[in-house]
Protein backbone atom coordinates (compact mmCIF):
# COMPACT_ATOMS: atom_id res chain seq x y z
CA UNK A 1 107.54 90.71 103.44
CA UNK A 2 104.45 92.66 104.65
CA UNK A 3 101.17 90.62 103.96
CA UNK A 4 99.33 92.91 106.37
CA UNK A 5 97.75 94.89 102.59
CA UNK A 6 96.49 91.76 100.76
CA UNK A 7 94.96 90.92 103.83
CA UNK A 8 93.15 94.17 104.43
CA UNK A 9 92.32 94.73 100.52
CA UNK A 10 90.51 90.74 101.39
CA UNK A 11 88.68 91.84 103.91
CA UNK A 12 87.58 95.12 102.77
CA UNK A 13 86.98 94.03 99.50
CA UNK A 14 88.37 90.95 97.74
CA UNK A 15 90.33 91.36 94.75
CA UNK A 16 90.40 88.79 91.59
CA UNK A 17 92.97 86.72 91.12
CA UNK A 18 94.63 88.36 88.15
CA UNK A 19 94.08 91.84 88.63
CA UNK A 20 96.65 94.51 89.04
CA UNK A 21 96.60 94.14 93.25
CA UNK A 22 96.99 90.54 92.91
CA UNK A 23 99.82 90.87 90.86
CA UNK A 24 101.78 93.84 92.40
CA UNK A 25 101.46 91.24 95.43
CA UNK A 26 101.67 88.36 93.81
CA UNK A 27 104.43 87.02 96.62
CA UNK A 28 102.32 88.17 99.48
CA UNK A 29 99.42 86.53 97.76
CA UNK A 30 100.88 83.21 97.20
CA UNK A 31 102.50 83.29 101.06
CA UNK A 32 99.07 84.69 102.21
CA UNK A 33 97.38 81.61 100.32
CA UNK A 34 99.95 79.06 101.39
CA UNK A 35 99.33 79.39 104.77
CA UNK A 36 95.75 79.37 104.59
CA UNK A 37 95.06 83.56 105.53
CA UNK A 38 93.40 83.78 102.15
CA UNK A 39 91.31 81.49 99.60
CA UNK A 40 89.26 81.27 96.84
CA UNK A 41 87.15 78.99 98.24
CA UNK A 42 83.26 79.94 98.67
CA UNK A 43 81.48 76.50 99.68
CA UNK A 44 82.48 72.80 100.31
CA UNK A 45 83.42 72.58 96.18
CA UNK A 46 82.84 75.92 94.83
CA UNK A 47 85.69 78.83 94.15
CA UNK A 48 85.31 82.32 93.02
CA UNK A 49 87.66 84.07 90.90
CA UNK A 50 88.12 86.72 93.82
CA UNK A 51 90.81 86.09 97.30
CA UNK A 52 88.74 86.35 99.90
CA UNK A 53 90.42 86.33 103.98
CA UNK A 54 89.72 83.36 105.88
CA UNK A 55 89.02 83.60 109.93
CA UNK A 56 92.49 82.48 110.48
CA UNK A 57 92.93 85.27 108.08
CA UNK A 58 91.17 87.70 110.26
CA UNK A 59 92.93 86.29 113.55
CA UNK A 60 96.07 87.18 112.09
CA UNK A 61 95.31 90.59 110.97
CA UNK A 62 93.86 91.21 114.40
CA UNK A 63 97.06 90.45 116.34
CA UNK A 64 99.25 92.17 114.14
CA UNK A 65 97.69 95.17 114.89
């Protein structure tokens, strides 16, 4: 599996967490997630409704290009 897209579509732009993207990827998503490339996460107890990339998120997408 590719997670390179959900990563990109977080970075450009975030995407909530059930709208179409997130559920066309919704194995990506939960791999991106689970391995801490993407979160919900805004502040030391507050989440958004929107996937947002992390900076190990961004490290990531940087070497696999």
């Amino acid at each position: 599996m590719n997670i390179d897209n959900v990563l990109r579509q977080a970075w450009l732009k975030g995407f909530r967490t059930k709208s179409d993207f997130a559920r066309h990827y919704a194995n990506e998503v939960a791999i991106a997630a689970s391995l801490g490339l993407i979160s919900t996460k805004i502040g030391s107890e507050r989440f958004d409704k929107s996937w947002h990339i992390t900076r190990k998120g961004l490290g990531y997408l940087q070497e696999s290009e």
